[in-house]
Protein backbone atom coordinates (compact mmCIF):
# COMPACT_ATOMS: atom_id res chain seq x y z
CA UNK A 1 -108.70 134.00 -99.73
CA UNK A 2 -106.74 131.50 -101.82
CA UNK A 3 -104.22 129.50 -99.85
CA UNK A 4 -106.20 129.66 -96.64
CA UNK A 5 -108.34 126.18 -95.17
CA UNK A 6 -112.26 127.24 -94.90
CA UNK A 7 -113.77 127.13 -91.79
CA UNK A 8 -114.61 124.12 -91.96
CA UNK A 9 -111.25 122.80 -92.86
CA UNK A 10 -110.11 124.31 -89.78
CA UNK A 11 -112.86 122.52 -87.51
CA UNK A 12 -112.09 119.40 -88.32
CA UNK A 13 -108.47 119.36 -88.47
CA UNK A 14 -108.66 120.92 -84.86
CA UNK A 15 -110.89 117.85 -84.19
CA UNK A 16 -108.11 115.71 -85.74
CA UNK A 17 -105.34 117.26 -83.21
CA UNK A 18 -107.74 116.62 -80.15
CA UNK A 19 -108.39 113.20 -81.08
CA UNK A 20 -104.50 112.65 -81.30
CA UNK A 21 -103.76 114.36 -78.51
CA UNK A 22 -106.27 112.19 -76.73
CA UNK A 23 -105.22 108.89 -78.06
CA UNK A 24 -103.37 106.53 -75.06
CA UNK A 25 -102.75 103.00 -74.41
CA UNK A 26 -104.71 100.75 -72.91
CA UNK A 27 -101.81 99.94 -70.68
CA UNK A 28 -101.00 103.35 -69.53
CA UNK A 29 -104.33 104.01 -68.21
CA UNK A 30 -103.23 101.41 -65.79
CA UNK A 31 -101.08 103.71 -64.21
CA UNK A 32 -100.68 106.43 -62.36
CA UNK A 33 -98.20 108.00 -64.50
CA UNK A 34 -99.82 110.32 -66.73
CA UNK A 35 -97.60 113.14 -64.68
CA UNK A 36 -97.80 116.12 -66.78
CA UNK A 37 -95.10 118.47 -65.35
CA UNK A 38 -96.65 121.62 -67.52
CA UNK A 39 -99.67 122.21 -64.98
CA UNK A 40 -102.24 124.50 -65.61
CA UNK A 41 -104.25 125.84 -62.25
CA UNK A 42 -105.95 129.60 -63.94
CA UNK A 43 -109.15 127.55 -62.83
CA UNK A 44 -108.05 125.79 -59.76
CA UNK A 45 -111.11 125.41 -58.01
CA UNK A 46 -113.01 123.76 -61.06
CA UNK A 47 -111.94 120.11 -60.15
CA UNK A 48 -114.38 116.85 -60.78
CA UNK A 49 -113.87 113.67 -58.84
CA UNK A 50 -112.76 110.57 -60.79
CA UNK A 51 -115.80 108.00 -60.69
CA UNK A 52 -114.51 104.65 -58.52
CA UNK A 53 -112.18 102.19 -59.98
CA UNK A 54 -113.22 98.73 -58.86
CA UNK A 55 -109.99 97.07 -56.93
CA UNK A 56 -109.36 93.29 -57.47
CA UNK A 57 -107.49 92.03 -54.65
CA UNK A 58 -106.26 88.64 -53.59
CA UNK A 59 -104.41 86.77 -51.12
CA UNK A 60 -100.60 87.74 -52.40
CA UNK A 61 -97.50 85.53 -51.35
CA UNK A 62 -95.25 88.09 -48.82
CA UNK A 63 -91.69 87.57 -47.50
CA UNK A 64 -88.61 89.31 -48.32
CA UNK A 65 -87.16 87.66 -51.31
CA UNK A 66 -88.05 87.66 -55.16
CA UNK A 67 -91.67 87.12 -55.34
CA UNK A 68 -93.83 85.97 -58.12
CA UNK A 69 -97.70 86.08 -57.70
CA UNK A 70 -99.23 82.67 -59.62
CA UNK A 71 -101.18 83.37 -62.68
CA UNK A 72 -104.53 82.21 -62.67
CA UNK A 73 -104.73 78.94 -65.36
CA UNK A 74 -106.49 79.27 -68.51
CA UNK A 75 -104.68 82.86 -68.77
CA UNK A 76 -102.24 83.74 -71.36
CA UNK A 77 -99.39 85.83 -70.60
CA UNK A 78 -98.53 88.50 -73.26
CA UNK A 79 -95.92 90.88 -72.94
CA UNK A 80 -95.94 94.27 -73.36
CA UNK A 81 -94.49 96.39 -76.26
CA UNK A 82 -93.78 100.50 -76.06
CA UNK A 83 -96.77 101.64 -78.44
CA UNK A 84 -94.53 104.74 -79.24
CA UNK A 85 -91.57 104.73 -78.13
CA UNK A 86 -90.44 107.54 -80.96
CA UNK A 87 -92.46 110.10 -77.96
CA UNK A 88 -90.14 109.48 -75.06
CA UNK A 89 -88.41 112.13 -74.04
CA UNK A 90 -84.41 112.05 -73.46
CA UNK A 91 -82.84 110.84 -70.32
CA UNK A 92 -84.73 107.58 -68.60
CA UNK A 93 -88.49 108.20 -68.81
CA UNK A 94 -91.00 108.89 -65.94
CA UNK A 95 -91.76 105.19 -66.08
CA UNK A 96 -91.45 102.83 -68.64
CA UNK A 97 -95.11 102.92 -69.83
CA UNK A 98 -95.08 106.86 -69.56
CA UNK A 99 -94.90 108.51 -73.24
CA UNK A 100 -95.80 111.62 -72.32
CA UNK A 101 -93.26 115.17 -72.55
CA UNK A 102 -91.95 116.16 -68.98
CA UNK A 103 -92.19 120.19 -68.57
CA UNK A 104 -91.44 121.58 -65.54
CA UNK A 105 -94.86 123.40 -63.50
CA UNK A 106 -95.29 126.73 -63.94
CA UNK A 107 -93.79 129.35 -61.46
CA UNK A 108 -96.54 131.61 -61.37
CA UNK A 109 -99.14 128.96 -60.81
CA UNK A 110 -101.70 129.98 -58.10
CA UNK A 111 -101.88 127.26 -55.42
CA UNK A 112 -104.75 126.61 -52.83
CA UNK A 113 -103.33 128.37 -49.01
CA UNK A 114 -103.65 125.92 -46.65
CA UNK A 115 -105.61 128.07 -43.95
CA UNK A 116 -108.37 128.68 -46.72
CA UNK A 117 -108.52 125.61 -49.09
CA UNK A 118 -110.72 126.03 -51.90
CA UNK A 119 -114.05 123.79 -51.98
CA UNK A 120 -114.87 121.29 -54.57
CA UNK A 121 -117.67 123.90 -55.75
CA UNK A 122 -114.97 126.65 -56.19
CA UNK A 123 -115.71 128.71 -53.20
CA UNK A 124 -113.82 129.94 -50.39
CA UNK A 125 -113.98 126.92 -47.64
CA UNK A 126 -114.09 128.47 -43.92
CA UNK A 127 -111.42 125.14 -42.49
CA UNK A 128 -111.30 126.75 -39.37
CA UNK A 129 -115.31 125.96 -38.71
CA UNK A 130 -115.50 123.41 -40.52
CA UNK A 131 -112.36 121.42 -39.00
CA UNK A 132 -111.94 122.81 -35.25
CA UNK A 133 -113.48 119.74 -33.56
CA UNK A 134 -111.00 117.24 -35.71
CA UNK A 135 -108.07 119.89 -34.97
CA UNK A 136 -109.75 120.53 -30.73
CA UNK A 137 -109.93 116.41 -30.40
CA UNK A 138 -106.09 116.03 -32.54
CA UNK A 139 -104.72 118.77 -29.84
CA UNK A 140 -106.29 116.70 -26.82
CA UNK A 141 -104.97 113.55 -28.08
CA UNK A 142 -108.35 112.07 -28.94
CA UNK A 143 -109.45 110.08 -31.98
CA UNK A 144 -110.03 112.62 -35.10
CA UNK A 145 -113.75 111.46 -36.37
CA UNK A 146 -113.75 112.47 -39.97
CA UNK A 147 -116.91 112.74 -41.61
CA UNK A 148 -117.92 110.36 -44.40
CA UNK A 149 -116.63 113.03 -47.22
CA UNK A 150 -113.12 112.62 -45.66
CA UNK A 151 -111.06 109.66 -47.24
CA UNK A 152 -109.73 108.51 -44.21
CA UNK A 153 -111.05 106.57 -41.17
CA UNK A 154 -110.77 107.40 -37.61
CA UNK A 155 -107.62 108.16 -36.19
CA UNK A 156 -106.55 104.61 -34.22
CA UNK A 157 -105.00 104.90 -30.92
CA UNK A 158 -101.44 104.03 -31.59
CA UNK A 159 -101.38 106.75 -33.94
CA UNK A 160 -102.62 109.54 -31.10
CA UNK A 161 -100.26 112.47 -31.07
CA UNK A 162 -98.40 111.54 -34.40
CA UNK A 163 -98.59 113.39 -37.38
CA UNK A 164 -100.22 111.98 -40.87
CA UNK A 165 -97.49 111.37 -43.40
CA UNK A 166 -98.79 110.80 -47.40
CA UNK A 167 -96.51 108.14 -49.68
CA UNK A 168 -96.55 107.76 -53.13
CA UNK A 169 -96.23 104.89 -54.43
CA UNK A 170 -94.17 104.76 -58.35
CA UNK A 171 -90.95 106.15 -59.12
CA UNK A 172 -90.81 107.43 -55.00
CA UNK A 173 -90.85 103.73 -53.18
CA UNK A 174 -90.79 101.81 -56.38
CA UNK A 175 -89.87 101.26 -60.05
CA UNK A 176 -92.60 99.19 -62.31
CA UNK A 177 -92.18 98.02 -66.09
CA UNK A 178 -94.05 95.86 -68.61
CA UNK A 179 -90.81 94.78 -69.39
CA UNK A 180 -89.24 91.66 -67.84
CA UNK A 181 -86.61 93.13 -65.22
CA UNK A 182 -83.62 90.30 -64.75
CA UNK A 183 -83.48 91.50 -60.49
CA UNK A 184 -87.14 92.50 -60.27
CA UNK A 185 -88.29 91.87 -56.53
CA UNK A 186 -91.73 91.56 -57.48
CA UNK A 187 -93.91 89.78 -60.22
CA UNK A 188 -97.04 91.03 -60.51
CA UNK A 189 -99.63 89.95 -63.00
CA UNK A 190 -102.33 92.79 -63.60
CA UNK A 191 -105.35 91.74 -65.75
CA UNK A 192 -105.90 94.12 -69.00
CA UNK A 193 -109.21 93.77 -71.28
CA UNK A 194 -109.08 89.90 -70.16
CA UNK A 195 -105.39 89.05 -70.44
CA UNK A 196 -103.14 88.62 -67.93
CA UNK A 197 -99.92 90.57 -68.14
CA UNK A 198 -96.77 90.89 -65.47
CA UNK A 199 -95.61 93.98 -64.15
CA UNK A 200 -92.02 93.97 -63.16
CA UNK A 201 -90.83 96.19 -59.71
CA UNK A 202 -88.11 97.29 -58.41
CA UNK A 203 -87.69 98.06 -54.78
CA UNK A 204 -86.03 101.59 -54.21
CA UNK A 205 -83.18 101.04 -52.19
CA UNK A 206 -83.64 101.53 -48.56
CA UNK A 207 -86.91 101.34 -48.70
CA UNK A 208 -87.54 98.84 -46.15
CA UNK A 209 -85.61 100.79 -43.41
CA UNK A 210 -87.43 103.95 -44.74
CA UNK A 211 -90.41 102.48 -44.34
CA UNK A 212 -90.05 100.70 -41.10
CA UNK A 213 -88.98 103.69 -39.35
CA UNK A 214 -91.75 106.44 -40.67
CA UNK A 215 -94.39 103.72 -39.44
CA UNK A 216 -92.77 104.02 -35.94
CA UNK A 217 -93.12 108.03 -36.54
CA UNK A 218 -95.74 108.98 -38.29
CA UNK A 219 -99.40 107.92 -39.37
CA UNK A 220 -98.27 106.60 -43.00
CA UNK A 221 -101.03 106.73 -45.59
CA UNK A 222 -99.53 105.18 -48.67
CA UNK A 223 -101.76 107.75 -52.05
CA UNK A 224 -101.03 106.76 -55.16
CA UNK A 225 -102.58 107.99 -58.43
CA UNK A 226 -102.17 104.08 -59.93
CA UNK A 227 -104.98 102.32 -59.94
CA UNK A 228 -105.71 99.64 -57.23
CA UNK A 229 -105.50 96.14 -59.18
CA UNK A 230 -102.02 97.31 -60.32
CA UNK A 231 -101.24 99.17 -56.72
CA UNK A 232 -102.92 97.34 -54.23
CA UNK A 233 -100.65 93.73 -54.83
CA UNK A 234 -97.63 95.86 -54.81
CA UNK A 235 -98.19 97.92 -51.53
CA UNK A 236 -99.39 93.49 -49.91
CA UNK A 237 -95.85 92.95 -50.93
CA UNK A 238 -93.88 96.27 -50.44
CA UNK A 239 -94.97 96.39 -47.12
CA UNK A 240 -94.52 93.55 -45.15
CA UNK A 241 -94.56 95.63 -41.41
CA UNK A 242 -98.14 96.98 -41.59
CA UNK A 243 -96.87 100.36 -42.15
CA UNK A 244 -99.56 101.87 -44.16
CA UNK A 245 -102.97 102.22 -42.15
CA UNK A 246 -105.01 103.12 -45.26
CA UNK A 247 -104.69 102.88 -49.09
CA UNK A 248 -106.09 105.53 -51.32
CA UNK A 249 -105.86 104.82 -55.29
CA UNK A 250 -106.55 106.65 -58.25
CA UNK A 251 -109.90 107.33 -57.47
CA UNK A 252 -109.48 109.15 -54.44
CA UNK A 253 -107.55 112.07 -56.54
CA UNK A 254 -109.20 114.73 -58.32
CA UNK A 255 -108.52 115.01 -61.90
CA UNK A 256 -107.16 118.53 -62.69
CA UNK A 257 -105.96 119.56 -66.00
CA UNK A 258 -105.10 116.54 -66.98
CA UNK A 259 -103.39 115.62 -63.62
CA UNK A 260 -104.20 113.42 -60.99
CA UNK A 261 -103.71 115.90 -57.28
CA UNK A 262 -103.23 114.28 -54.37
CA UNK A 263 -106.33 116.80 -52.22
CA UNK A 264 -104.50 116.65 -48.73
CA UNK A 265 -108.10 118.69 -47.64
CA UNK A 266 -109.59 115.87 -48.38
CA UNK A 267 -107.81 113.20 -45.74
CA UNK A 268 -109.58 114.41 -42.66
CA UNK A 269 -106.28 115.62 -40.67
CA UNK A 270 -105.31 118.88 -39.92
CA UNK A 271 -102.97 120.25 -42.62
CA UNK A 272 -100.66 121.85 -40.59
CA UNK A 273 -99.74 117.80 -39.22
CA UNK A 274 -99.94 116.35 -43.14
CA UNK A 275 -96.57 115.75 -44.96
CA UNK A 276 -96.53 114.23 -48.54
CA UNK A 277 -93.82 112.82 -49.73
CA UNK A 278 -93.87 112.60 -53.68
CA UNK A 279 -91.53 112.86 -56.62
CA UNK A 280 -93.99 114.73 -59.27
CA UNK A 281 -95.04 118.20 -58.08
CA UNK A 282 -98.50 117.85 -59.96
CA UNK A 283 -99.85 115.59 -56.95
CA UNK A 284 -99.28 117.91 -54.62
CA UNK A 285 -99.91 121.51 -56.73
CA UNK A 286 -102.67 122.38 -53.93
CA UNK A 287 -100.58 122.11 -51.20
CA UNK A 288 -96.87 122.26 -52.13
CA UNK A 289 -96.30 123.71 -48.24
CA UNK A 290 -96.61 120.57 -47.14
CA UNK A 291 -94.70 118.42 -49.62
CA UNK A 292 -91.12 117.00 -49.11
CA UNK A 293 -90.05 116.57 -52.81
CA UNK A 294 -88.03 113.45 -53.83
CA UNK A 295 -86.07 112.66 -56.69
CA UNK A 296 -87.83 109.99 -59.24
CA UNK A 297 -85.48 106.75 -59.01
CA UNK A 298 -85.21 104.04 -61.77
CA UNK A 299 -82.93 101.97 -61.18
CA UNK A 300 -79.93 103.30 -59.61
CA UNK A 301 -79.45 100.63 -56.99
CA UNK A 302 -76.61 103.40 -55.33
CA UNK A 303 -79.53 105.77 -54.99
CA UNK A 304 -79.47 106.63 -50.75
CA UNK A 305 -82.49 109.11 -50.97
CA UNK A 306 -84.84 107.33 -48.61
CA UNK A 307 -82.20 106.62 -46.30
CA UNK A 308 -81.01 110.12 -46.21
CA UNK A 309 -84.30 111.48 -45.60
CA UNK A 310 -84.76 109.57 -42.21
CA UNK A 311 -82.63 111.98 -39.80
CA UNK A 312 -84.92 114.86 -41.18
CA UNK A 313 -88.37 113.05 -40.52
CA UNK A 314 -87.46 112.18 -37.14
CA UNK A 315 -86.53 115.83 -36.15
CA UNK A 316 -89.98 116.66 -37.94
CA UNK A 317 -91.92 114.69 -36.10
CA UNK A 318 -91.23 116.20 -32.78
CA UNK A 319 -92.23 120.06 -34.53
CA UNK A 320 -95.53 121.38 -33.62
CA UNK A 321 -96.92 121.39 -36.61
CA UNK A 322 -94.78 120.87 -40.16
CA UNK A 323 -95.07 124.25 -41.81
CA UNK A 324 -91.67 125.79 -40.36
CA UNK A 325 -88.94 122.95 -41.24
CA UNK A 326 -90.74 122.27 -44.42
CA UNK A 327 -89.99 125.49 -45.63
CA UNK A 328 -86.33 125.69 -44.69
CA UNK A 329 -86.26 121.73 -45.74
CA UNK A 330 -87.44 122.91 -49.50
CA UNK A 331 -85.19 126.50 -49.52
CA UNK A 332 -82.13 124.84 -48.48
């Protein structure tokens, strides 16, 4: 018919619309902040693990004043432009080097129950078998011996008896930009396709006391979806106190629908003792039971969030397991 594209017309402008929809920066891949808020979980179980990132670490300056990391010599220092800053949404973006649409999840999404999480291969998992030692040897006070599938180590011994509580990282303890930041606490320089560039953060408010105080309660594990040459400075400078006993980066997630998910299955601790503590519900779509939402923060150096949050952990961490206050926590 006249007026209508062939067939192949069609084909390859729908090729054209992938390939734009596919199109990012080389600088946002850096990040964990690819949050898309519009989640779709029809195939929940079909889930692939992200291959390893290789982490570059190095002995980082700490104290508890402005820091800047020195940049190796012979490096260049470029900033950092917004590639398209025309696709920001309105209101102050997810993070500066975010340029994707926020949309809220979907209500009707299906989630994965947390007394039958769904395997990697898409099948019913029977936890109870499979985890009654860990949860017979948490209940006796004993070290939990995860197997080598489970992303964290063995329970140490001054964290018998506590429950495991899951920190993200950007936007929930911190606030990073390409951009130079006149009060930034941090300077970090990342290395990008050979060039060194600096990453500007911003400590949340409160988050020192915050953190201080869920190390005394809780076994902190800080997850973020970032990946480890960007996150792994920060959390040697965020966290001064030892707070965090293990570090899991992007490549511990599982890449779902175009989201990063924070698997809480996957840690090795009994669920009904795991709280995550996040500010994009994607991480945590397979088990929003045990999430304590946050508000993203910026900069709003008023912000009291963290600090607020405090009187509720410690009441939590006396509960038998996390399940009841969560609930009222989230429905108040």
């Amino acid at each position: 018919m006249e007026g209508r594209p062939t067939a192949p017309a069609q084909a390859a402008q729908s090729s054209i619309s992938l390939k734009k929809q596919r199109s990012r920066s080389i600088f946002s891949s850096l990040f964990c902040c690819f949050r898309n808020y519009h989640v779709d979980t029809t195939a929940i179980h079909s889930t692939s693990v992200l291959p390893p990132v290789v982490e570059e670490n190095g002995g980082l300056q700490k104290g508890d004043q402005r820091h800047v990391i020195p940049i190796p010599s012979g490096r260049e220092v470029q900033p950092v432009q917004d590639s398209k800053p025309g696709l920001r949404p309105e209101g102050p973006p997810a993070s500066p080097w975010l340029q994707l649409q926020h949309q809220p999840p979907r209500p009707e999404m299906p989630v994965r129950s947390r007394l039958c999480p769904l395997s990697s291969e898409g099948g019913p998992r029977d936890y109870n078998k499979e985890g009654m030692l860990a949860r017979q040897a948490g209940a006796a006070g004993l070290p939990l011996q995860p197997s080598a599938k489970y992303l964290l180590p063995e329970l140490k011994v001054p964290d018998y008896g506590k429950k495991c509580m899951v920190i993200d990282l950007d936007e929930t303890l911190v606030h990073s930009s390409f951009k130079p930041i006149s009060n930034a606490d941090f300077i970090v320089p990342v290395e990008i396709d050979g060039t060194i560039h600096q990453v500007y953060v911003l400590k949340r408010p409160h988050v020192d006391e915050f953190l201080q105080r869920m190390g005394q309660l809780f076994e902190c594990v800080l997850f973020t979806a970032s990946l480890a040459k960007y996150a792994d400075p920060v959390a040697d400078l965020l966290d001064r106190w030892g707070v965090f006993r293990a570090r899991l980066f992007r490549e511990s997630c599982v890449f779902h629908r175009g989201n990063y998910v924070k698997d809480l299955s996957q840690l090795g601790r009994e669920l009904s003792k795991v709280i995550i503590i996040d500010n994009s519900p994607a991480s945590y779509i397979f088990h929003p039971e045990n999430a304590v939402p946050v508000q993203s923060w910026f900069d709003d150096m008023g912000d009291t969030e963290l600090l607020d949050l405090i009187p509720f952990f410690e009441g939590l961490s006396r509960e038998e397991d996390v399940y009841g206050m969560l609930q009222k926590f989230c429905h108040r």
